[in-house]
N, C-alpha and C. Protein backbone atom coordinates (compact mmCIF):
# COMPACT_ATOMS: atom_id res chain seq x y z
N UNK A 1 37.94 4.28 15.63
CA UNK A 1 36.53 4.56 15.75
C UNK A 1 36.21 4.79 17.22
N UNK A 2 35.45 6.01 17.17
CA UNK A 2 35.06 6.10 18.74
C UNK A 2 34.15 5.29 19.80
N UNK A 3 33.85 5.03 20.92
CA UNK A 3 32.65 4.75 20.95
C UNK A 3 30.94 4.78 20.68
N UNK A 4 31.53 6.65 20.71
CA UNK A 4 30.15 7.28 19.69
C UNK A 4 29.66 6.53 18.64
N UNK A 5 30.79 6.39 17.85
CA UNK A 5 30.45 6.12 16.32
C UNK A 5 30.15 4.80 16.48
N UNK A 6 30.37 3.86 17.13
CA UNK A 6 30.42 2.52 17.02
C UNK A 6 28.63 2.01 17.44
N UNK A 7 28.64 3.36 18.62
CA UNK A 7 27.11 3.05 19.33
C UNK A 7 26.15 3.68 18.22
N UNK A 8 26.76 4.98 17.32
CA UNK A 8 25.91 5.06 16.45
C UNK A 8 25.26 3.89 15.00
N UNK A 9 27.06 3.23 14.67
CA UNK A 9 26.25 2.54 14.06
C UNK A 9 25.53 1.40 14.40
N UNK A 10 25.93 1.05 15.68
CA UNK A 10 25.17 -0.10 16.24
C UNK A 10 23.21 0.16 16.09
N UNK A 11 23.24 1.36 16.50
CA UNK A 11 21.90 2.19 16.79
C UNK A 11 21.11 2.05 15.18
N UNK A 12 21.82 2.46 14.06
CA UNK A 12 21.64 2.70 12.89
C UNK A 12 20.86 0.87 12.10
N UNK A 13 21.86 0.31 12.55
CA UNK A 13 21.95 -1.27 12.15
C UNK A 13 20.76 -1.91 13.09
N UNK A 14 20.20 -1.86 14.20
CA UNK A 14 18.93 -2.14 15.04
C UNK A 14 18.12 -1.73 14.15
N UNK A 15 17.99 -0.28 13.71
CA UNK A 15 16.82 0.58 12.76
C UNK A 15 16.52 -0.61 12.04
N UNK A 16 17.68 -0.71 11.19
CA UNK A 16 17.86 -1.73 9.69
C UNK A 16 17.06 -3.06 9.86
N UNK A 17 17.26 -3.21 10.67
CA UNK A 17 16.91 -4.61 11.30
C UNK A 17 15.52 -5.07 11.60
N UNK A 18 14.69 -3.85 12.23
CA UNK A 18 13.42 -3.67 12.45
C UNK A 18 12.64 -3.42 11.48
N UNK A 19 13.17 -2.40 10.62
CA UNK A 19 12.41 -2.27 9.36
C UNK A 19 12.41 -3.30 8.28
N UNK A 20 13.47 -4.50 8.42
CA UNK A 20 13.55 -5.38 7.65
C UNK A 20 12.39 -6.37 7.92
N UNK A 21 12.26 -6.71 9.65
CA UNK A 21 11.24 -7.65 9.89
C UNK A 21 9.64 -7.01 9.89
N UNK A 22 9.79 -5.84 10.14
CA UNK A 22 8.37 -5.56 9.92
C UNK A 22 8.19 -5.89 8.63
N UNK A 23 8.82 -5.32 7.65
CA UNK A 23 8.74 -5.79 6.32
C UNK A 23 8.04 -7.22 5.81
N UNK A 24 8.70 -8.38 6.69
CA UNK A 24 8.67 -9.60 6.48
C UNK A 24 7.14 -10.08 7.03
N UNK A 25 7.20 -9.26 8.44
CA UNK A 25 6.04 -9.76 9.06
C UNK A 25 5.12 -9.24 7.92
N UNK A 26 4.93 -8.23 7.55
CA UNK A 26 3.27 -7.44 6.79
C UNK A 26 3.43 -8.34 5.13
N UNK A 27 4.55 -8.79 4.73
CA UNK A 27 4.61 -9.68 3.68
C UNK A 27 3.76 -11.14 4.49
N UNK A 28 4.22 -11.48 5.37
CA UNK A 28 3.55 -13.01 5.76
C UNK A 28 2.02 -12.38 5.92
N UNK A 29 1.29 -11.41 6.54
CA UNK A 29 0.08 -10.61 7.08
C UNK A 29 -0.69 -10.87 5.59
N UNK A 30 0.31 -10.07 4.55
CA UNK A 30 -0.34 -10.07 3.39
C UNK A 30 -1.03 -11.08 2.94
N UNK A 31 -0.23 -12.10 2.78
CA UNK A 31 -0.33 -13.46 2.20
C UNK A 31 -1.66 -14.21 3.07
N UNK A 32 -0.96 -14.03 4.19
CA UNK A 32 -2.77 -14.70 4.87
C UNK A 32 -3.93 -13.92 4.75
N UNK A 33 -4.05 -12.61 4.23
CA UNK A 33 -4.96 -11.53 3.92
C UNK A 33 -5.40 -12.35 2.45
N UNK A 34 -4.61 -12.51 1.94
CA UNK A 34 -5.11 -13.05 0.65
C UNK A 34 -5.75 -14.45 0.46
N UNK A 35 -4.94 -15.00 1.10
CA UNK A 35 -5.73 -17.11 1.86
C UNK A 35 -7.16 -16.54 2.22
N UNK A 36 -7.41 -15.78 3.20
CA UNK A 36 -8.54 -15.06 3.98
C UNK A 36 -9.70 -15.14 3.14
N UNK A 37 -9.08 -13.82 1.92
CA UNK A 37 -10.84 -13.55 0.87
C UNK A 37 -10.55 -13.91 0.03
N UNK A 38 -9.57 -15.00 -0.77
CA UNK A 38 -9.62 -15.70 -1.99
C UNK A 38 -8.89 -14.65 -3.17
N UNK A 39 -8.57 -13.65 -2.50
CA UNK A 39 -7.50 -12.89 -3.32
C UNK A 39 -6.13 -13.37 -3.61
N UNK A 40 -4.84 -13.16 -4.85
CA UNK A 40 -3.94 -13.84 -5.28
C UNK A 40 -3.23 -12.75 -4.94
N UNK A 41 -2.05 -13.84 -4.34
CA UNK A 41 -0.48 -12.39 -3.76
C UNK A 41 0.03 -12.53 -5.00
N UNK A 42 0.34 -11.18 -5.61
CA UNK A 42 0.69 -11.44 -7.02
C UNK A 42 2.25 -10.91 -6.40
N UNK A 43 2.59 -10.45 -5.44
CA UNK A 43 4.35 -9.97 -4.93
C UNK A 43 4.65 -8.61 -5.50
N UNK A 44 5.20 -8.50 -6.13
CA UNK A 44 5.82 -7.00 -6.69
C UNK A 44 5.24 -6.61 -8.67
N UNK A 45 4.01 -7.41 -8.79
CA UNK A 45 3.82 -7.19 -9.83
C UNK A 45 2.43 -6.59 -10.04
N UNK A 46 1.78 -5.70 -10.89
CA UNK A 46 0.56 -5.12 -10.86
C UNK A 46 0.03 -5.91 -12.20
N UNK A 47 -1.09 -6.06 -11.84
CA UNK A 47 -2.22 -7.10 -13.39
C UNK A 47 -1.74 -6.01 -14.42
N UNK A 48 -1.80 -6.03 -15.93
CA UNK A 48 -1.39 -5.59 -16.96
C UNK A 48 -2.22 -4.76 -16.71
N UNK A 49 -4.19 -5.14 -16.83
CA UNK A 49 -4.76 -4.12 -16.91
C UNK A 49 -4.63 -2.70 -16.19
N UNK A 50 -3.95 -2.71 -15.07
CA UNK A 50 -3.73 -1.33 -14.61
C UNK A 50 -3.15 -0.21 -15.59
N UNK A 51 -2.04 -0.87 -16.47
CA UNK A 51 -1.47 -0.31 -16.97
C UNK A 51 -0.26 0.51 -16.28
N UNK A 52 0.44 1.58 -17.30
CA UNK A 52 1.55 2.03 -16.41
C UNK A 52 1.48 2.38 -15.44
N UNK A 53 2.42 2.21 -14.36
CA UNK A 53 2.37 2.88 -13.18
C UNK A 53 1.51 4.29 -13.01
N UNK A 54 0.42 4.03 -12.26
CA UNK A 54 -0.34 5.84 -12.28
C UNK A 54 0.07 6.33 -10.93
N UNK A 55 -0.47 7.34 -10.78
CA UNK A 55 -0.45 8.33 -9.69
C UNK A 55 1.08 8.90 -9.31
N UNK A 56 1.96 8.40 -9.96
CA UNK A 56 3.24 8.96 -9.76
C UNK A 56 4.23 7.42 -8.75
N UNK A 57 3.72 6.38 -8.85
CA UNK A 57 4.38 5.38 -8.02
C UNK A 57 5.15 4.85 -8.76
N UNK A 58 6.34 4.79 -8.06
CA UNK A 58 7.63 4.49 -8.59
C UNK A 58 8.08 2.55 -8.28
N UNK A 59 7.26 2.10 -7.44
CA UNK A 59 7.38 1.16 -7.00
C UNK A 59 6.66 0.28 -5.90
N UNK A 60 6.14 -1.46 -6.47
CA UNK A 60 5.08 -1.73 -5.89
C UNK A 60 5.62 -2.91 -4.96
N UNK A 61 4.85 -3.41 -4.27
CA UNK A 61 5.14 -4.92 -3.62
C UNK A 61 3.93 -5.06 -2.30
N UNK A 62 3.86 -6.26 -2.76
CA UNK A 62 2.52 -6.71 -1.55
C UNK A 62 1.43 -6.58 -2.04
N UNK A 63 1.10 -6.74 -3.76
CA UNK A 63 0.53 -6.96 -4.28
C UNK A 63 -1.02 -7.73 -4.35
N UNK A 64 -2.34 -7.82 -4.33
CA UNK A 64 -3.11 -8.39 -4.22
C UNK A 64 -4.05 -8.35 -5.18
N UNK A 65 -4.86 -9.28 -5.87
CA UNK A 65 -5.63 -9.24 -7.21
C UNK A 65 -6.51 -10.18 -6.38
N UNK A 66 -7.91 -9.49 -6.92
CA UNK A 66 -9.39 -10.43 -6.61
C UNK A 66 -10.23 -9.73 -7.15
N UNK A 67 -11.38 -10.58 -6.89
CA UNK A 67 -13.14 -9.64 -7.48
C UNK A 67 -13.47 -10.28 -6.17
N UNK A 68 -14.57 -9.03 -5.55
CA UNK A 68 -15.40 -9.29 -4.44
C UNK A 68 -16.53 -8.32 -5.21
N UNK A 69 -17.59 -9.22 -5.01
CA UNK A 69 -18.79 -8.24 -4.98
C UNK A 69 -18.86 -8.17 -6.82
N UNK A 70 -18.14 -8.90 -7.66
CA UNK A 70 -18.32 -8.48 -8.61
C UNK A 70 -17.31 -7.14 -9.44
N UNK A 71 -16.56 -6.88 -8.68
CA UNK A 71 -15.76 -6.13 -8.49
C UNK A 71 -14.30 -6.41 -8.71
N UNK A 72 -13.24 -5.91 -9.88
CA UNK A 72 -12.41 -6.43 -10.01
C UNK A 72 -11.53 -5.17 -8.49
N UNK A 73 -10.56 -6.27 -7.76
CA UNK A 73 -9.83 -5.14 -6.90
C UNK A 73 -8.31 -5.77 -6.86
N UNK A 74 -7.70 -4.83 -7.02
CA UNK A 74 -6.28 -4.67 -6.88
C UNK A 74 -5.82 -3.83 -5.50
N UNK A 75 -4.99 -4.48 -4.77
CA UNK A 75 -4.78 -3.21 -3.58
C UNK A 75 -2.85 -3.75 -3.49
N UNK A 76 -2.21 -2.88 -3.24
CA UNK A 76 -0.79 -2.77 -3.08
C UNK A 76 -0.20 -1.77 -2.31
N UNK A 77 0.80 -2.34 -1.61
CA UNK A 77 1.89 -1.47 -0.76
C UNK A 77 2.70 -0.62 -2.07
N UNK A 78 2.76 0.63 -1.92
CA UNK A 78 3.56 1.44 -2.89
C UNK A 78 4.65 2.54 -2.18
N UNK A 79 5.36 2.84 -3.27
CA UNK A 79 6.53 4.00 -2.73
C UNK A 79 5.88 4.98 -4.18
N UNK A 80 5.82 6.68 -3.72
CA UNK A 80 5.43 7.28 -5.07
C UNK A 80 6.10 8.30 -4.62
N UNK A 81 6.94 9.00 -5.81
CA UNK A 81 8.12 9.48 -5.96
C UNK A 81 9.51 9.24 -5.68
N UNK A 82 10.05 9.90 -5.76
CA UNK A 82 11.35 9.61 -5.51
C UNK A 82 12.20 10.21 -4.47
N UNK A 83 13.25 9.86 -4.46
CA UNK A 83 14.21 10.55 -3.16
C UNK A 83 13.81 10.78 -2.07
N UNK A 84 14.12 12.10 -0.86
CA UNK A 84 13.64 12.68 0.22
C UNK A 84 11.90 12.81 -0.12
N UNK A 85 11.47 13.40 -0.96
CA UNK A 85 10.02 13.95 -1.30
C UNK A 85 9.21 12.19 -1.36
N UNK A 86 9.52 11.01 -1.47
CA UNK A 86 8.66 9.95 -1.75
C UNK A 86 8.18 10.08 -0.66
N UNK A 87 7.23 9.07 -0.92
CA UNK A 87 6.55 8.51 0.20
C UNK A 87 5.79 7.36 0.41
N UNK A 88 5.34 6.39 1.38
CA UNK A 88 4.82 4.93 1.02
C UNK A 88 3.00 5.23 1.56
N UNK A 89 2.84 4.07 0.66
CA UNK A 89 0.95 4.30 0.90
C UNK A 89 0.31 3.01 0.50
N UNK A 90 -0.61 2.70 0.44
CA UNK A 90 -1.09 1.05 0.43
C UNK A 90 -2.68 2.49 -0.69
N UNK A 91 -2.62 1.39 -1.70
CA UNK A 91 -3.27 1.69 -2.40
C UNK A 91 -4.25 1.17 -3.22
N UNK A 92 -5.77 1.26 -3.22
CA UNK A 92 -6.66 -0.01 -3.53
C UNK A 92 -7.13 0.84 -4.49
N UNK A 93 -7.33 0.02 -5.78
CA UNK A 93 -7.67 0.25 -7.06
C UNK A 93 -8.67 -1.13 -7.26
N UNK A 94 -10.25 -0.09 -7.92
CA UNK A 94 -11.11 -0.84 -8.36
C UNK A 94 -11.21 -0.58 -9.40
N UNK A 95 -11.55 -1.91 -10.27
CA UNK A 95 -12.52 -1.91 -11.94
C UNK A 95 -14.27 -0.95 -11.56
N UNK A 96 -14.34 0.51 -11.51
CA UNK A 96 -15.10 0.70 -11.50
C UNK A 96 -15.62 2.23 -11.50
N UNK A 97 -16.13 3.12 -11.84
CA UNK A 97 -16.47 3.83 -12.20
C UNK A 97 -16.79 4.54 -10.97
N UNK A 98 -15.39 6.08 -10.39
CA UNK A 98 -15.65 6.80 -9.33
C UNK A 98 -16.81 6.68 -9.02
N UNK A 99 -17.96 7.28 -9.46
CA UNK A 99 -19.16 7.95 -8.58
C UNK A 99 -20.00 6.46 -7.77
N UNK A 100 -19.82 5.21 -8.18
CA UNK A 100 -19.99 3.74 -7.49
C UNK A 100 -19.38 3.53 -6.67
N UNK A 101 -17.88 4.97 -6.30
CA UNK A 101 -17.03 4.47 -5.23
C UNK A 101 -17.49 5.53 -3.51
N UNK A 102 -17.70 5.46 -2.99
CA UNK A 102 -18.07 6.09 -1.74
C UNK A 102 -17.11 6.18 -0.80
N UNK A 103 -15.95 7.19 -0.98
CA UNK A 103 -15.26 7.34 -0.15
C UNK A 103 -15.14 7.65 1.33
N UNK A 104 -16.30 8.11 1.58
CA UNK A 104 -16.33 8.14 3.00
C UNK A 104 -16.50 6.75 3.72
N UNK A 105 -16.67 5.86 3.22
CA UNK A 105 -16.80 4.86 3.80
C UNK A 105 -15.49 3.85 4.28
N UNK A 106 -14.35 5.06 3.81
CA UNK A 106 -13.33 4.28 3.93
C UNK A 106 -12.41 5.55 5.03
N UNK A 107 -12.41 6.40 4.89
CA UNK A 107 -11.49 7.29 5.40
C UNK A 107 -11.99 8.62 4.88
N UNK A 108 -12.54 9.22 6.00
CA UNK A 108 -13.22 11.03 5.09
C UNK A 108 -11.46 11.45 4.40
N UNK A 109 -10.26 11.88 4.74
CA UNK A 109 -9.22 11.86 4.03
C UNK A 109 -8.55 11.34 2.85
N UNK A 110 -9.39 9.95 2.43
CA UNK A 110 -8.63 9.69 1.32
C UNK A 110 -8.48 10.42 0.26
N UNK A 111 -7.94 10.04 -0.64
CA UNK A 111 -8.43 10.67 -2.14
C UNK A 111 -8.91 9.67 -3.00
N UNK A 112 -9.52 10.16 -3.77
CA UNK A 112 -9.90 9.42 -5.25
C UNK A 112 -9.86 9.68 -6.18
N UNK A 113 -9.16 9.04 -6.73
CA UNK A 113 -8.95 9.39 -8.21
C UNK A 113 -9.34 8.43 -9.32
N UNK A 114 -10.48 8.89 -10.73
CA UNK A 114 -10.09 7.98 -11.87
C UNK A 114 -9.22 7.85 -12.57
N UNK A 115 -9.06 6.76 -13.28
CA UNK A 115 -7.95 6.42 -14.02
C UNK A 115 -8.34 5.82 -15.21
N UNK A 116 -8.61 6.09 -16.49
CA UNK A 116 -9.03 4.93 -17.56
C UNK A 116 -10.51 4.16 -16.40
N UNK A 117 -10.60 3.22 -16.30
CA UNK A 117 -11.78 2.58 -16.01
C UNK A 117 -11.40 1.85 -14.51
N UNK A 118 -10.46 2.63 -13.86
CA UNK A 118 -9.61 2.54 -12.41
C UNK A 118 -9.77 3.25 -11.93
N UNK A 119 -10.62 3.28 -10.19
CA UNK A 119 -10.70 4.06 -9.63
C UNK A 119 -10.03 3.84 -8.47
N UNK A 120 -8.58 5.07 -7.99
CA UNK A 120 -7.66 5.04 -6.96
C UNK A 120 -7.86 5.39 -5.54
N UNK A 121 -8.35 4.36 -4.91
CA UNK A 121 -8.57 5.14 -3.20
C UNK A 121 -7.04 5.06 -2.51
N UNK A 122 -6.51 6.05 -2.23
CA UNK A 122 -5.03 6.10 -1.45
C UNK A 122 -5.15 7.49 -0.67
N UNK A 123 -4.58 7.59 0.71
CA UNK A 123 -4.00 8.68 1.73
C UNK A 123 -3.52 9.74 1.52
N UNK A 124 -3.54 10.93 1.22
CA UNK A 124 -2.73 11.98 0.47
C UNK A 124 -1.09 12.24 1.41
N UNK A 125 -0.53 12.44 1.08
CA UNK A 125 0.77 12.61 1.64
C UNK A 125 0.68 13.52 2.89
N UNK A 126 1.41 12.97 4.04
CA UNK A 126 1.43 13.95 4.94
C UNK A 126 2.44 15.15 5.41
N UNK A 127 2.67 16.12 6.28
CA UNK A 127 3.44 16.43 6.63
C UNK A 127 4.95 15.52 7.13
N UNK A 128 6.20 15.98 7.07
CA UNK A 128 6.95 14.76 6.86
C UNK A 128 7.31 14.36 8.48
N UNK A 129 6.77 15.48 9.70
CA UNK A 129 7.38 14.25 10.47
C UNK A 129 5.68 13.76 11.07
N UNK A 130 5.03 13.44 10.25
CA UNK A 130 3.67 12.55 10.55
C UNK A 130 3.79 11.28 9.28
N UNK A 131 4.82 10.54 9.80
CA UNK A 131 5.11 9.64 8.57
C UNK A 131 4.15 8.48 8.75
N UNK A 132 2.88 8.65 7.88
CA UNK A 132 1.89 7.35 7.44
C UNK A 132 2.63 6.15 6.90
N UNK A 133 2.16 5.32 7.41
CA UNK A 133 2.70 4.00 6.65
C UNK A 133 1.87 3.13 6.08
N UNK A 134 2.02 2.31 5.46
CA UNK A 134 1.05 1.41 4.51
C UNK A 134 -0.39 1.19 5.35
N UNK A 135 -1.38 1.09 4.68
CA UNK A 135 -2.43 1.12 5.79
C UNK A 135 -2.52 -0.09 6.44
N UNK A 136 -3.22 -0.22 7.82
CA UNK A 136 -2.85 -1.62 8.79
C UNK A 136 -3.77 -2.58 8.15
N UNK A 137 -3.16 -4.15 8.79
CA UNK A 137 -3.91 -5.25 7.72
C UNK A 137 -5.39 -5.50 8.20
N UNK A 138 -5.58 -4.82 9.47
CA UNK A 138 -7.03 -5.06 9.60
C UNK A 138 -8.11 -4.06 9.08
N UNK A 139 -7.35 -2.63 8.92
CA UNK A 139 -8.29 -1.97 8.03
C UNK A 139 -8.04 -2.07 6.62
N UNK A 140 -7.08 -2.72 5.87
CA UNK A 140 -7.02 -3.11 4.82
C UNK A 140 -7.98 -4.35 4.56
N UNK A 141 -8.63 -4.96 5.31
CA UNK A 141 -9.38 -6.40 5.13
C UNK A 141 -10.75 -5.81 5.30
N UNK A 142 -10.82 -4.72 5.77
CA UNK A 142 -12.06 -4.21 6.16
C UNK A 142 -12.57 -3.30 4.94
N UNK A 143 -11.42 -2.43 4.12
CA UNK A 143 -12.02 -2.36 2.82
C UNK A 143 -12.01 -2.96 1.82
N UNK A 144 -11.26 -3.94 1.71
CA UNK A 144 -11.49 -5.28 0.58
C UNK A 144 -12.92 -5.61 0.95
N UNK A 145 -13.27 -5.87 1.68
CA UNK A 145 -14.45 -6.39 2.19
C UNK A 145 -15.76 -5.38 1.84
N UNK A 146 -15.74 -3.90 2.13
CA UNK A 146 -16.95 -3.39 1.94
C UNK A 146 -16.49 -2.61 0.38
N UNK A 147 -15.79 -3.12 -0.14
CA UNK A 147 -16.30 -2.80 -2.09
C UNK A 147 -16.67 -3.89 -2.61
């Protein structure tokens, strides 16, 4: 093995490493996000009522279940699709009927979508080297808070 290769995988294995603890850190972030507004870390599982996976997400974790305001809210770290084309997005789903939802108040960009009696506020996918990542925990506390 060359030195190249050795510094590459050294280089490769740092990546690994960082993305593992950020991981860990926004899992601990989560959890005190949820202590915070009385919301439950439900981990990698979505409440039944959502039903099947929508919007095309292949996979959840960082899970959160509460009612604020009267309001049932679900919000989760997601991966939607698959392979090269996926992509990750933090995604807040209310018990409530789009036109009650006011998206500008969260991001003029989001999207919204209904679902059965679920309405989906999430980031639309970006160009791939503008890679969005789950949304940050302080503007995630900031829309738990104003639905």
């Amino acid at each position: 093995m060359s030195a190249f290769d050795i510094a590459l995988l050294a280089g490769f294995a740092a990546l690994l490493g960082v993305e593992f603890w950020r991981s860990r850190v926004r899992t601990r972030e989560i959890r005190r996000l949820a202590k915070m507004t009385g919301f439950h870390y439900l981990d990698n599982a979505l409440p039944r009522s959502l039903g099947n996976l929508p919007l095309g997400i292949t996979s959840v974790w960082n899970v959160l279940d509460g009612e604020h305001h009267g309001k049932r809210i679900v919000a989760f770290d997601c991966k939607i699709g698959t392979g090269k084309g996926s992509w990750r997005r933090t995604v807040t789903a209310i018990r409530a009927e789009r036109s009650s939802i006011t998206a500008s108040a969260f991001d003029p960009e989001v999207e919204v979508e209904q679902i059965g009696e679920w309405t989906f506020l999430y980031r639309p996918q970006q160009l791939a080297f503008i890679a969005r990542q789950p949304t940050p925990l302080a503007e995630l506390a900031t829309y738990l808070d104003a639905l």
